[in-house]
N, C-alpha and C. Protein backbone atom coordinates (compact mmCIF):
# COMPACT_ATOMS: atom_id res chain seq x y z
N UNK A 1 35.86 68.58 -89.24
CA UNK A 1 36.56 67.57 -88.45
C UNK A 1 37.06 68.15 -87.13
N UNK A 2 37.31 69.84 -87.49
CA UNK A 2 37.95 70.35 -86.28
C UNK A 2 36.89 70.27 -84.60
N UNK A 3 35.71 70.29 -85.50
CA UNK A 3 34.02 70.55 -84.33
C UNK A 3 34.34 68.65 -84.01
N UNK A 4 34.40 67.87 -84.20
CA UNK A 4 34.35 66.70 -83.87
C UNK A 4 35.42 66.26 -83.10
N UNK A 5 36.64 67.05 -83.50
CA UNK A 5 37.51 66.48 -82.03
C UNK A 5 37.59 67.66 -81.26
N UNK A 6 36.77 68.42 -81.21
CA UNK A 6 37.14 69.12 -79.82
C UNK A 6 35.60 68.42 -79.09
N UNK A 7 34.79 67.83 -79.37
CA UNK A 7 33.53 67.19 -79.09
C UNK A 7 34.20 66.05 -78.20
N UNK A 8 35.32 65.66 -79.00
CA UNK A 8 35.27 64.30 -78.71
C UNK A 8 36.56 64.36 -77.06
N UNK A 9 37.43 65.05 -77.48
CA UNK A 9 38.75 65.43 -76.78
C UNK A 9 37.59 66.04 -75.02
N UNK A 10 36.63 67.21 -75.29
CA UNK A 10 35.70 67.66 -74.34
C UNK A 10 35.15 65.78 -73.44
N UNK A 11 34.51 65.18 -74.70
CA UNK A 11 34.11 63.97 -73.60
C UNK A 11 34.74 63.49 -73.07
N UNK A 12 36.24 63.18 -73.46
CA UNK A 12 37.14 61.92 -72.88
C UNK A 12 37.60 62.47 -71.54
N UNK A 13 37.86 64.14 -71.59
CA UNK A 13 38.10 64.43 -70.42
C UNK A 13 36.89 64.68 -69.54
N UNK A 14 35.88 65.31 -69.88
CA UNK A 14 34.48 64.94 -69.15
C UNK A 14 33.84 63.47 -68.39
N UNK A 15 34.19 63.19 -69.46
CA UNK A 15 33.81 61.01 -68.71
C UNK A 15 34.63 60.33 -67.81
N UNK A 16 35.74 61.20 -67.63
CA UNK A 16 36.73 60.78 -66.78
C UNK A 16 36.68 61.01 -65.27
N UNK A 17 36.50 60.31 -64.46
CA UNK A 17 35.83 60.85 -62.95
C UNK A 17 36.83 62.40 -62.50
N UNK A 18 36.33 63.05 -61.44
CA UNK A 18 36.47 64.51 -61.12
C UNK A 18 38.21 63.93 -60.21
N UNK A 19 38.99 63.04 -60.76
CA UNK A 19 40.34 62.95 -60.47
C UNK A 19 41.30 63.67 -61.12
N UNK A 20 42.37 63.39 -60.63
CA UNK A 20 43.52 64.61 -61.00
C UNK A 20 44.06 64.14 -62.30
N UNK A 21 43.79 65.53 -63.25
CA UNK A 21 44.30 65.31 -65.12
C UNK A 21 45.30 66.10 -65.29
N UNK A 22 46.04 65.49 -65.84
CA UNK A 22 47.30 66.31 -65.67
C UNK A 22 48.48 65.94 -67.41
N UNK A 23 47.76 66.89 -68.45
CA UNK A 23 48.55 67.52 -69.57
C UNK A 23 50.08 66.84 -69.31
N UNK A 24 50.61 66.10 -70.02
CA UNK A 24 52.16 66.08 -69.89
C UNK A 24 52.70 65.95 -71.54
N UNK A 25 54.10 65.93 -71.78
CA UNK A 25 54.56 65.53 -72.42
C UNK A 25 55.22 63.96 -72.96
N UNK A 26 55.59 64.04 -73.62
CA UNK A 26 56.38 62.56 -74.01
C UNK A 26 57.02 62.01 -73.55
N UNK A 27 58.06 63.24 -73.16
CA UNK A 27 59.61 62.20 -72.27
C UNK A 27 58.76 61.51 -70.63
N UNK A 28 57.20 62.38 -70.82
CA UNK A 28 56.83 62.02 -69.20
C UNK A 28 56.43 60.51 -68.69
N UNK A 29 56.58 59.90 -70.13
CA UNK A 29 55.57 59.28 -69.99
C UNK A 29 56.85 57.86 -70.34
N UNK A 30 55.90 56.53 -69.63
CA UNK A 30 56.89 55.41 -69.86
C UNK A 30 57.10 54.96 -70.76
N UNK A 31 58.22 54.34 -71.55
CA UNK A 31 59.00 54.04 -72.73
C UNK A 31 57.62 52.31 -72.49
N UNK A 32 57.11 51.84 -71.96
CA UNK A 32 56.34 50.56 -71.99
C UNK A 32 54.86 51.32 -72.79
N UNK A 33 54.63 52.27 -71.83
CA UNK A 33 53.18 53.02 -72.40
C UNK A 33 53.58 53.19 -73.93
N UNK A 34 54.40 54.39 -74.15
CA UNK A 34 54.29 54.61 -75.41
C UNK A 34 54.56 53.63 -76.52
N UNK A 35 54.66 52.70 -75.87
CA UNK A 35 55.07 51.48 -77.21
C UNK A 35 53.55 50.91 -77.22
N UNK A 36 52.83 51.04 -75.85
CA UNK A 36 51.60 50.31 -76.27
C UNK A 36 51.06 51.15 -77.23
N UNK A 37 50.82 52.20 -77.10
CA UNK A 37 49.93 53.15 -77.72
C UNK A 37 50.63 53.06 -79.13
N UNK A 38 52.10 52.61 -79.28
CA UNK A 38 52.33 53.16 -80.78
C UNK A 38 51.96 51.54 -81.30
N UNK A 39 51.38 50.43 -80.91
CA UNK A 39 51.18 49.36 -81.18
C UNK A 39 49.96 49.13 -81.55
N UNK A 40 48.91 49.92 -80.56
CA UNK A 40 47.39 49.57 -80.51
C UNK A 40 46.97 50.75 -81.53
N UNK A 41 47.49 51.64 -81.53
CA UNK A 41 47.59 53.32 -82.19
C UNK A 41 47.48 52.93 -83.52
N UNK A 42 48.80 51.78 -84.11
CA UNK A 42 48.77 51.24 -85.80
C UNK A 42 49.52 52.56 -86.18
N UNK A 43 50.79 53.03 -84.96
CA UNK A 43 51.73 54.27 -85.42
C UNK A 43 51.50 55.45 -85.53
N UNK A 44 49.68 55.96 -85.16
CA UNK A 44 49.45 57.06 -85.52
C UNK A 44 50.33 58.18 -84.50
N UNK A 45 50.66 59.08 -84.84
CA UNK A 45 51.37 59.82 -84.00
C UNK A 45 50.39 60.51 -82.53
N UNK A 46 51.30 60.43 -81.53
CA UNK A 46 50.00 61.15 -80.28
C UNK A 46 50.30 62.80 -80.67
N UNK A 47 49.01 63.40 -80.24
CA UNK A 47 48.83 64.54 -80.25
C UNK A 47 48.94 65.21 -78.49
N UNK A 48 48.52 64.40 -78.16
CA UNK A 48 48.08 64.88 -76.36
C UNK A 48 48.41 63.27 -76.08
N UNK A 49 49.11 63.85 -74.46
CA UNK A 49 49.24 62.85 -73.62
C UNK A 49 48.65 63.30 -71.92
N UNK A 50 47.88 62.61 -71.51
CA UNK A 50 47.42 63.16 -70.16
C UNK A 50 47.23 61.50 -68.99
N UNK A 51 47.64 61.89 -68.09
CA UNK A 51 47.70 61.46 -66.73
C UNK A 51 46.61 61.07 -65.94
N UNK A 52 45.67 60.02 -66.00
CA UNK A 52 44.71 60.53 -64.83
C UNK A 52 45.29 59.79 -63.77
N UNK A 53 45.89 60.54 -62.78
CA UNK A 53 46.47 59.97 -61.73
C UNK A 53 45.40 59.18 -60.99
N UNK A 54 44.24 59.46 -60.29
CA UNK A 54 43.70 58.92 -58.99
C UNK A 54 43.50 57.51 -59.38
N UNK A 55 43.37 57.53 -61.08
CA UNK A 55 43.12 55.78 -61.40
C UNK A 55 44.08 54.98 -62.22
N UNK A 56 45.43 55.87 -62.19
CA UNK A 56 46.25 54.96 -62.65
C UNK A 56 46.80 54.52 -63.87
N UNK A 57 45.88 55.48 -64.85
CA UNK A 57 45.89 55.73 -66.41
C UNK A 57 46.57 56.75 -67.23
N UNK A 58 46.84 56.13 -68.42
CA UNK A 58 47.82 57.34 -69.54
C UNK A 58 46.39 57.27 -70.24
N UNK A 59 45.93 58.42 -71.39
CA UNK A 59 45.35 58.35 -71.92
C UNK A 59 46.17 59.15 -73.17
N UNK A 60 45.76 58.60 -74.46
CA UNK A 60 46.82 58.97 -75.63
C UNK A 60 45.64 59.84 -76.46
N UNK A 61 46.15 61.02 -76.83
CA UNK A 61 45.10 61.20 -77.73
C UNK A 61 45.66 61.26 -79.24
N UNK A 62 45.44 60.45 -80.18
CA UNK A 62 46.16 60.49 -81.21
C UNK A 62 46.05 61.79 -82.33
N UNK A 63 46.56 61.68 -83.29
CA UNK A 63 46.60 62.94 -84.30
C UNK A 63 45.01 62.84 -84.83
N UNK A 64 44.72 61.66 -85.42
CA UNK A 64 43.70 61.10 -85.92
C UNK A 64 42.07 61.38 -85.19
N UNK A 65 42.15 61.74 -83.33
CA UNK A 65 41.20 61.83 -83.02
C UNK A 65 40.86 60.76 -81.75
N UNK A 66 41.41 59.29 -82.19
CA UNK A 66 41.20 58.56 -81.79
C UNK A 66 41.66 58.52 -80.72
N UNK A 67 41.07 57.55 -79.38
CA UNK A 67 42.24 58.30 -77.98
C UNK A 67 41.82 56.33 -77.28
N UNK A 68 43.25 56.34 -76.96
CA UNK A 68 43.53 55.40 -75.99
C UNK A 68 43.67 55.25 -74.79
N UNK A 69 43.34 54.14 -73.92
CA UNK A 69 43.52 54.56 -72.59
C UNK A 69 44.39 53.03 -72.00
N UNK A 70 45.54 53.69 -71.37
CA UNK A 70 46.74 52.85 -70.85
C UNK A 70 46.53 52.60 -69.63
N UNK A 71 46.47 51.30 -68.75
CA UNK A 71 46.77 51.57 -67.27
C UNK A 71 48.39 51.96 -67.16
N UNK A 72 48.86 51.94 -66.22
CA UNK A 72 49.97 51.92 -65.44
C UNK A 72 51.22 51.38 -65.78
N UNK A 73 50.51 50.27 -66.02
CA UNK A 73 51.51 49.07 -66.09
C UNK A 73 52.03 48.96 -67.69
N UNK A 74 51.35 49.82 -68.56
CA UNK A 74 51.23 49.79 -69.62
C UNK A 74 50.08 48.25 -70.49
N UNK A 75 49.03 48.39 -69.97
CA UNK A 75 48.24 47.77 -70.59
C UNK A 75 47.02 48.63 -71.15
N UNK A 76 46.84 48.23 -72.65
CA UNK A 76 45.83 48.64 -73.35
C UNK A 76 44.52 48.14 -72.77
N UNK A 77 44.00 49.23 -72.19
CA UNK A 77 42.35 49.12 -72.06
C UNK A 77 41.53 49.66 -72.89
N UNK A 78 41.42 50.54 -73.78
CA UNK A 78 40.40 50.80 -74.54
C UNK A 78 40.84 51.94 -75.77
N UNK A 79 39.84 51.83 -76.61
CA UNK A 79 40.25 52.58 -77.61
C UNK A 79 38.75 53.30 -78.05
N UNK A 80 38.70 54.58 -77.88
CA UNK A 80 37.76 55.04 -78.31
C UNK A 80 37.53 55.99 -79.93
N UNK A 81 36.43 56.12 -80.92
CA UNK A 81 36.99 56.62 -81.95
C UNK A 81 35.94 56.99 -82.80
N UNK A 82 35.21 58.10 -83.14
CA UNK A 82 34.31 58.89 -83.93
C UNK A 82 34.26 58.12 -84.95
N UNK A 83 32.83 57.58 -85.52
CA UNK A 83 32.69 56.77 -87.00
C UNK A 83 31.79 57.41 -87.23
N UNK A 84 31.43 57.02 -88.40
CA UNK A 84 30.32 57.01 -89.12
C UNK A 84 29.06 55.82 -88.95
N UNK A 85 27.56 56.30 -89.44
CA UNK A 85 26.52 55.38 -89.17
C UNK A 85 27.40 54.29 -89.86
N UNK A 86 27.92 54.31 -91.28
CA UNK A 86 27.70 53.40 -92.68
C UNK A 86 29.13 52.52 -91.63
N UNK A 87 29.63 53.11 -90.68
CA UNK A 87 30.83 52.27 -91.14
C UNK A 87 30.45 51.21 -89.38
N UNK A 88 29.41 51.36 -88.97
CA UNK A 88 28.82 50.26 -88.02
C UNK A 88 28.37 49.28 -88.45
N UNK A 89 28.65 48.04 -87.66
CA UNK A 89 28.35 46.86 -88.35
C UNK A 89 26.80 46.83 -88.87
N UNK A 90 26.48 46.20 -89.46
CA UNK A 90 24.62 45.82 -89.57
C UNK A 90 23.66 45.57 -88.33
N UNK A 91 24.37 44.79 -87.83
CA UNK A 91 23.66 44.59 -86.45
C UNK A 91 23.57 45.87 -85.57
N UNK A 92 24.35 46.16 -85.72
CA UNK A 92 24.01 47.54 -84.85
C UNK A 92 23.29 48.76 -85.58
N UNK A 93 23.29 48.75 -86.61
CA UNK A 93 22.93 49.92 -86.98
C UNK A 93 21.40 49.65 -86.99
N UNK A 94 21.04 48.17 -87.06
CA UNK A 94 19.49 48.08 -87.35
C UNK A 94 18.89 48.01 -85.70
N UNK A 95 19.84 47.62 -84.96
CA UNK A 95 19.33 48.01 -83.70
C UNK A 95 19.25 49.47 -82.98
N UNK A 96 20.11 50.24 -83.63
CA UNK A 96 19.61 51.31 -83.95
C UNK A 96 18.83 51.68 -83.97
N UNK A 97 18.41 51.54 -85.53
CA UNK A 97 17.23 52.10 -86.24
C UNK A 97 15.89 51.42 -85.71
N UNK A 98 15.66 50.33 -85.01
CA UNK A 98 14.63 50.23 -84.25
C UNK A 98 14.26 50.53 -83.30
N UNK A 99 15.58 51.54 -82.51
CA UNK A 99 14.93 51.89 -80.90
C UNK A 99 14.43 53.64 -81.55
N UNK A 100 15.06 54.05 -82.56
CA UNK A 100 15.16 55.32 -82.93
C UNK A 100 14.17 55.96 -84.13
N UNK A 101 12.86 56.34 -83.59
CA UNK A 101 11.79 56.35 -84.84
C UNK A 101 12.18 57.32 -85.53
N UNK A 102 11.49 57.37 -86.30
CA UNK A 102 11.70 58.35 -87.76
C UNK A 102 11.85 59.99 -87.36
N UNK A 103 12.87 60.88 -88.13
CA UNK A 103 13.05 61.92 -88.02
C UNK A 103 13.88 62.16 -87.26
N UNK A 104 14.78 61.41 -86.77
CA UNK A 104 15.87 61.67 -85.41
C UNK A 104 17.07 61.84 -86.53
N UNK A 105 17.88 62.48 -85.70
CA UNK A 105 19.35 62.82 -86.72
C UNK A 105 20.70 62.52 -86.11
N UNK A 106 21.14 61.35 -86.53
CA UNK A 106 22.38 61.13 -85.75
C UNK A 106 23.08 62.08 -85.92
N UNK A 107 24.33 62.57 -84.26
CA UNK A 107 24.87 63.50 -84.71
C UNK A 107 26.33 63.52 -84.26
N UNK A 108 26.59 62.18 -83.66
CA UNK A 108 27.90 61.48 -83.54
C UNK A 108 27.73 60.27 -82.48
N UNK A 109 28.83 59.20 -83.07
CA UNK A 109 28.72 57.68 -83.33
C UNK A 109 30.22 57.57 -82.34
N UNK A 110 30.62 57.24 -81.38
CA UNK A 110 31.34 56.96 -80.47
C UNK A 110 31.20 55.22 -80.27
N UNK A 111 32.48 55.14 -81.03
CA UNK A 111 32.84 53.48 -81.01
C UNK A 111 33.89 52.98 -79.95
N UNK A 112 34.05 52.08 -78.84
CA UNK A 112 34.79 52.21 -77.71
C UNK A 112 35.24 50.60 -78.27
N UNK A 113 36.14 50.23 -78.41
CA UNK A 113 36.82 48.79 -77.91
C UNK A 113 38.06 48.52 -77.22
N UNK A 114 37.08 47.78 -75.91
CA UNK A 114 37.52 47.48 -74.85
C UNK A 114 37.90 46.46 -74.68
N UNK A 115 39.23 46.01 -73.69
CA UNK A 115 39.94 44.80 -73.55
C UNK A 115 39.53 44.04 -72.76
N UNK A 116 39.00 42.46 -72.66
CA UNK A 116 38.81 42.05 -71.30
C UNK A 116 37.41 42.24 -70.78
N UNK A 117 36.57 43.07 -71.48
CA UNK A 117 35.31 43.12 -71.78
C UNK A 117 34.22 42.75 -73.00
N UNK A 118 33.08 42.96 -73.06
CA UNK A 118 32.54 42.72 -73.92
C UNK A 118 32.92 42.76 -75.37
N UNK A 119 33.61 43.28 -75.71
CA UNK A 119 34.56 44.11 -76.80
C UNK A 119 33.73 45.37 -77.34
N UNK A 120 32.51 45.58 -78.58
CA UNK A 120 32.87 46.76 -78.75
C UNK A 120 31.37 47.23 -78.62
N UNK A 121 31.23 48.93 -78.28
CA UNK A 121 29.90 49.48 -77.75
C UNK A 121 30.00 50.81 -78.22
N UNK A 122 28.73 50.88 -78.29
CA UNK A 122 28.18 52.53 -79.13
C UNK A 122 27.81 53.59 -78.24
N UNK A 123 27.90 54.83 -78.25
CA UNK A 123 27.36 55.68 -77.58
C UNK A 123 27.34 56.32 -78.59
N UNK A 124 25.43 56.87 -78.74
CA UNK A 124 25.28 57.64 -80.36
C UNK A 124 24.48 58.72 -79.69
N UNK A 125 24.68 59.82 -80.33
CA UNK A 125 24.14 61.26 -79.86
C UNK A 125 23.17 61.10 -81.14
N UNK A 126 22.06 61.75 -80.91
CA UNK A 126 20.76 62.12 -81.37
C UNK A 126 20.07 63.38 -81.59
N UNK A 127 19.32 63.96 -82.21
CA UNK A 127 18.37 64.60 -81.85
C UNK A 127 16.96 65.07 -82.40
N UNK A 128 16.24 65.07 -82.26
CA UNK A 128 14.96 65.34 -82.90
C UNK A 128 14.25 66.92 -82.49
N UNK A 129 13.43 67.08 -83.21
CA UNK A 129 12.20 68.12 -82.77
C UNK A 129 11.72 67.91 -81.50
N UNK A 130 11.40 66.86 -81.03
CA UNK A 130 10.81 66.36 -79.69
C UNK A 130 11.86 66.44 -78.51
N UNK A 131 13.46 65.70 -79.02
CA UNK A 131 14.53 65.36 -78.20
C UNK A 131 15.81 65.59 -78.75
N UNK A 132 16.71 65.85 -77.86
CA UNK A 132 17.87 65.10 -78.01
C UNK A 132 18.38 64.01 -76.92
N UNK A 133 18.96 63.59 -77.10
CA UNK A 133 19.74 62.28 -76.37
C UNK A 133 20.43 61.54 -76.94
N UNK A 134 20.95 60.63 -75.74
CA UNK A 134 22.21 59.64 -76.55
C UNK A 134 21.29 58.10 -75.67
N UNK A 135 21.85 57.20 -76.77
CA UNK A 135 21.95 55.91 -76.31
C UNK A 135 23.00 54.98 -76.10
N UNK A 136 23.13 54.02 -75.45
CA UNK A 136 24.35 53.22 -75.49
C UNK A 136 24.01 51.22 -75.67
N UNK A 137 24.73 50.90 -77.05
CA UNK A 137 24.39 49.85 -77.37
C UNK A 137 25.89 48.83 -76.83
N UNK A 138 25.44 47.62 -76.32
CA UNK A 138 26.44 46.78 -76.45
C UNK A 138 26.81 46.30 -77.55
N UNK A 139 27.80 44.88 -77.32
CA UNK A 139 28.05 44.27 -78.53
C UNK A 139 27.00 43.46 -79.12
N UNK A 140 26.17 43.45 -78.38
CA UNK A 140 25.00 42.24 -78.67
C UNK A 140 23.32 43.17 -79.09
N UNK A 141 24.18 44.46 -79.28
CA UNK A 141 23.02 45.74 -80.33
C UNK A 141 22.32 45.47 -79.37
N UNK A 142 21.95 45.35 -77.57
CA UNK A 142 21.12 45.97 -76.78
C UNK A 142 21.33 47.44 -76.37
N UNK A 143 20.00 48.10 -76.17
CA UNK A 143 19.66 49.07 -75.45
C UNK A 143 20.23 49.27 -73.68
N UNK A 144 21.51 49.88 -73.44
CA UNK A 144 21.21 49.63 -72.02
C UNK A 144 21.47 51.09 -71.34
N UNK A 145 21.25 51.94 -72.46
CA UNK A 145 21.16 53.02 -71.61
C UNK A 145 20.61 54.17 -72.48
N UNK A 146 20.03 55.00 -71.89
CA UNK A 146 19.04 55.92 -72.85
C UNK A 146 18.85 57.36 -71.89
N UNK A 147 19.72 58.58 -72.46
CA UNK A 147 19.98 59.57 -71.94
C UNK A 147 18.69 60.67 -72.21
């Protein structure tokens, strides 16, 4: 579990544009934010709290793994969170399994739900003898991106 959130903790700050990240603590942070996060969170305790200033965001990283992202104002924009194949809906997993021929090995399942958008989307790491790569499915189990 420990290899999966430092995987995961590495992307959130990786995917985050080359703006200023900035590690803080609790008291740093607004008494509105942390209520979102302990709301959308379902109480899990934060582990990491970080700043991305240039865009205006708290991002929570919970004990659990799971990491949230706050604007400003304290509104919940997204929630990102390591699953499993089994625990993706059907629709997706068979859309999946049809862009992804035989012998490929999932090797982590990145579930994002987002506010105000589509709601929820996959980014699944892969790899085969031939490849590795990731794909990214919407809510509607399309293909719209293929690494």
């Amino acid at each position: 579990m420990k290899t999966k959130n430092i995987y995961f903790h590495f992307l959130i700050v990786t995917s985050c544009s080359l703006g200023t990240l900035q590690a803080v603590g609790q008291t740093d942070i607004p008494a509105f934010v942390r209520k979102t996060v302990m709301v959308n969170g379902n109480g899990v305790p934060v582990k990491k709290w970080i700043i991305q200033q240039k865009q205006g965001k708290y991002i929570a990283i919970l004990g659990n793994g799971t990491i949230l992202e706050i604007d400003s104002e304290g509104t919940w924009l997204c929630t990102k969170s390591i699953i499993k194949k089994r625990n993706m809906p059907n629709e997706m997993k068979n859309a999946m399994d049809r862009y992804l021929s035989e012998g490929y090995q999932i090797t982590r399942i990145i579930e994002t739900k987002e506010v105000g958008h589509s709601g929820v989307s996959y980014h699944i790491w892969y790899n085969s003898k031939k490849k590795n790569g990731r794909i990214f499915l919407n809510s509607a189990g399309e293909i719209l991106q293929d690494d």
